[in-house]
N, C-alpha and C. Protein backbone atom coordinates (compact mmCIF):
# COMPACT_ATOMS: atom_id res chain seq x y z
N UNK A 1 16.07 -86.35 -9.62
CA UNK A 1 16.84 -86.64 -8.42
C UNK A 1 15.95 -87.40 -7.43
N UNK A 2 16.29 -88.25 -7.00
CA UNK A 2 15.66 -88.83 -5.98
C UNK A 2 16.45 -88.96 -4.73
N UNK A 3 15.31 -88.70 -3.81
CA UNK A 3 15.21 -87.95 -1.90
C UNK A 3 15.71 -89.21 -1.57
N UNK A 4 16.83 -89.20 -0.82
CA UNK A 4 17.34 -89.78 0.27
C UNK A 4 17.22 -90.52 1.24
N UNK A 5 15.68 -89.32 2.04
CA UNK A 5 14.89 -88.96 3.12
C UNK A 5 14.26 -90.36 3.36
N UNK A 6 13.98 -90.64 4.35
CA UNK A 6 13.11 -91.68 5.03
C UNK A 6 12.00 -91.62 4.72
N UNK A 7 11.56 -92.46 4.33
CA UNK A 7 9.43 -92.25 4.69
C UNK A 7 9.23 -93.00 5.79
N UNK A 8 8.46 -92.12 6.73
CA UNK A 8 8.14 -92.51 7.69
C UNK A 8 6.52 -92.28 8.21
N UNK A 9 6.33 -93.48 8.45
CA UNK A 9 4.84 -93.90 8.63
C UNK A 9 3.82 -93.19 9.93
N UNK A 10 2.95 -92.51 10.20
CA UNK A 10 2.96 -92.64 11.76
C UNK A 10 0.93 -92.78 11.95
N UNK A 11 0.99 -93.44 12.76
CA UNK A 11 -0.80 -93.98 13.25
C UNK A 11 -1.06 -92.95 14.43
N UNK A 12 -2.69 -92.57 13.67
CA UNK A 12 -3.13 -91.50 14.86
C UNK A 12 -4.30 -91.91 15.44
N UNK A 13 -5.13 -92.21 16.25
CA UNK A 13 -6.07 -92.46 16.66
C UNK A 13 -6.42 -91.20 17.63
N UNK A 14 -7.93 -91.05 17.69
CA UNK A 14 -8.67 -90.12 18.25
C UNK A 14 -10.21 -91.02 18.37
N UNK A 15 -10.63 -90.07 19.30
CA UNK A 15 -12.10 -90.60 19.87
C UNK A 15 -13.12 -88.97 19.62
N UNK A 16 -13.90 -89.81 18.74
CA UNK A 16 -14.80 -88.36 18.20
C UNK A 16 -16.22 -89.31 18.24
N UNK A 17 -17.62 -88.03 17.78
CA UNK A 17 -19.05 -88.43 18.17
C UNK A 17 -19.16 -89.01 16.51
N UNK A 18 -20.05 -89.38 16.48
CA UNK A 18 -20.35 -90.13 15.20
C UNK A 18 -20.98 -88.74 14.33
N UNK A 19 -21.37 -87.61 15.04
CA UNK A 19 -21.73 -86.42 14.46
C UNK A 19 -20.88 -85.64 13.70
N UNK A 20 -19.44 -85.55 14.14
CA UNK A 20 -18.26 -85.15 14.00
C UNK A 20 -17.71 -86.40 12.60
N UNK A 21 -17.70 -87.27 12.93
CA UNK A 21 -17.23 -88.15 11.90
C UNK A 21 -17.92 -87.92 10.79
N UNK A 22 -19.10 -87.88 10.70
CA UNK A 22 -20.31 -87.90 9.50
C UNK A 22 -19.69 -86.23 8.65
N UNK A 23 -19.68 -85.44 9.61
CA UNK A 23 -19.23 -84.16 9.00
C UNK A 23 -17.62 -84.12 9.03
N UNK A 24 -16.60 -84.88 9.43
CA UNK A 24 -15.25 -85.04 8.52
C UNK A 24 -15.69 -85.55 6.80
N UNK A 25 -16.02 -86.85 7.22
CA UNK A 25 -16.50 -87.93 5.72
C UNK A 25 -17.54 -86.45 4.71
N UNK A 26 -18.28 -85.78 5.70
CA UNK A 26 -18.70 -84.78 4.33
C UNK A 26 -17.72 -84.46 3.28
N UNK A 27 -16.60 -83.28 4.46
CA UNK A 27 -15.68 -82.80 4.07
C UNK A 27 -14.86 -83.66 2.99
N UNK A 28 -14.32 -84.33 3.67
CA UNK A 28 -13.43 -85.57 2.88
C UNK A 28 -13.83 -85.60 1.34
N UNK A 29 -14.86 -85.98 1.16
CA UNK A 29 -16.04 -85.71 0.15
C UNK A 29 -16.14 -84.90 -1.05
N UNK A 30 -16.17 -83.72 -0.03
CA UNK A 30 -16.28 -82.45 -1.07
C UNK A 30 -14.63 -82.56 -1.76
N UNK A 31 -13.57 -83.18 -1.27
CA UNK A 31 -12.59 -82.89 -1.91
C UNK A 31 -12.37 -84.43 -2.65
N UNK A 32 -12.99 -85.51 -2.43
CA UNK A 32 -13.32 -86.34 -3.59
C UNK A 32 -12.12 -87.68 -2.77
N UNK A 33 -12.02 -87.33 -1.25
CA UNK A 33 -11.15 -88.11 -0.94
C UNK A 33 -11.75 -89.06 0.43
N UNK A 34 -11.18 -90.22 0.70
CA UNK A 34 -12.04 -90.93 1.74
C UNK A 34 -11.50 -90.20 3.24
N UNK A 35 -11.73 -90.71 4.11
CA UNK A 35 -12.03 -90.22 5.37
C UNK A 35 -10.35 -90.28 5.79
N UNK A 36 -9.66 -91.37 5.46
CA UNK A 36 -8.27 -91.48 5.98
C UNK A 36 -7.57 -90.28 5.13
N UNK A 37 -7.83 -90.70 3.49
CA UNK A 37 -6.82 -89.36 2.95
C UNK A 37 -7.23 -88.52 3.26
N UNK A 38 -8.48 -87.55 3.90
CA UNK A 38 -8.79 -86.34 4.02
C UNK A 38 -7.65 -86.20 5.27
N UNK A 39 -7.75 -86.67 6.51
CA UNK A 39 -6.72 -86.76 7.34
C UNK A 39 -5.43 -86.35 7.23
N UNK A 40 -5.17 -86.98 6.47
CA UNK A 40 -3.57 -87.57 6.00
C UNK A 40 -3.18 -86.32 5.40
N UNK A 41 -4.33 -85.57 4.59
CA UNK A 41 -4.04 -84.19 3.81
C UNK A 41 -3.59 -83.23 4.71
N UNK A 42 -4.32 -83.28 5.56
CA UNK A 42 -4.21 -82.36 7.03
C UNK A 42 -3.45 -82.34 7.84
N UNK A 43 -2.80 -83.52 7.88
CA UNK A 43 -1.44 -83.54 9.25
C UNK A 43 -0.43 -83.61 7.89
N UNK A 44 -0.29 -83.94 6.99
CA UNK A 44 0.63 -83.53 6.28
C UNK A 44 0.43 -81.53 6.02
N UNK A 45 -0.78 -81.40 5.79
CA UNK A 45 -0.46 -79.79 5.16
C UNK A 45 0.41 -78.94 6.64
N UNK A 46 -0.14 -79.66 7.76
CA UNK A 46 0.42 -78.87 9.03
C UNK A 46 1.93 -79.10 9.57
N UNK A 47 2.18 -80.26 9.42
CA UNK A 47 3.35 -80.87 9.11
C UNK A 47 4.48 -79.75 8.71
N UNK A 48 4.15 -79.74 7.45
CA UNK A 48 4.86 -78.89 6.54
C UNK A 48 5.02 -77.17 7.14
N UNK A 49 4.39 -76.78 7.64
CA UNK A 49 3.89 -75.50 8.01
C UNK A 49 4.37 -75.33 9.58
N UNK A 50 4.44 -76.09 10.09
CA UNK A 50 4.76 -76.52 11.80
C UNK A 50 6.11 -76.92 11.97
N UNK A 51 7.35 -76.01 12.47
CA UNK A 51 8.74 -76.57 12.75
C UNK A 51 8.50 -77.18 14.10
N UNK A 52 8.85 -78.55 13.60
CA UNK A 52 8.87 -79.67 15.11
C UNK A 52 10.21 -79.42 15.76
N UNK A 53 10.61 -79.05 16.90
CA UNK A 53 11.83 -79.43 17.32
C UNK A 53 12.11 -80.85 18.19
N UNK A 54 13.12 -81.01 18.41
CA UNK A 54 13.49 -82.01 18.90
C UNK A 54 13.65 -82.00 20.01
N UNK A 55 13.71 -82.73 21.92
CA UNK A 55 13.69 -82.67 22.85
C UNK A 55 15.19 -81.58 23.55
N UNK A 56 15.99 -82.36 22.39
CA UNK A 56 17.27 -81.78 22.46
C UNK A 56 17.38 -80.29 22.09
N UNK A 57 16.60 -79.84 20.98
CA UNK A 57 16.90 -78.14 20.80
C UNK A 57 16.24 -77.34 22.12
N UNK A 58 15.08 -77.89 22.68
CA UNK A 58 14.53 -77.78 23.31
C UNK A 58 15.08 -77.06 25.06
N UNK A 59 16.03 -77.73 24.64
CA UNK A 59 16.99 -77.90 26.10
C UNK A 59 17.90 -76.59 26.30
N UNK A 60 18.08 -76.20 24.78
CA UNK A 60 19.10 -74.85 24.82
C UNK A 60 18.41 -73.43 25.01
């Protein structure tokens, strides 16, 4: 079966020390992935785990 669903893209930028970066890229590493997919693993695993509501549910 194939999803319906949208893929939807989204760009994150952050400002970190080059100390912090060196020890993401470790991490990244140990799981055999570059610095963006280690990321990408992470706001997706939270993603999933995190109900976003919408401005509108918000309201009730």
């Amino acid at each position: 079966m194939i999803s319906t669903d949208p893929i939807k893209e989204v760009q994150i930028s952050f400002r970190t020390t080059p100390e912090i970066k060196r020890l993401a890229r470790i991490e990244a590493a140990k799981q055999d992935m570059s610095l963006n997919e280690w990321i990408k693993h992470l706001v997706e695993a939270n993603f999933t785990t995190t109900k976003i509501s919408s401005p509108a549910q918000k309201q009730s």
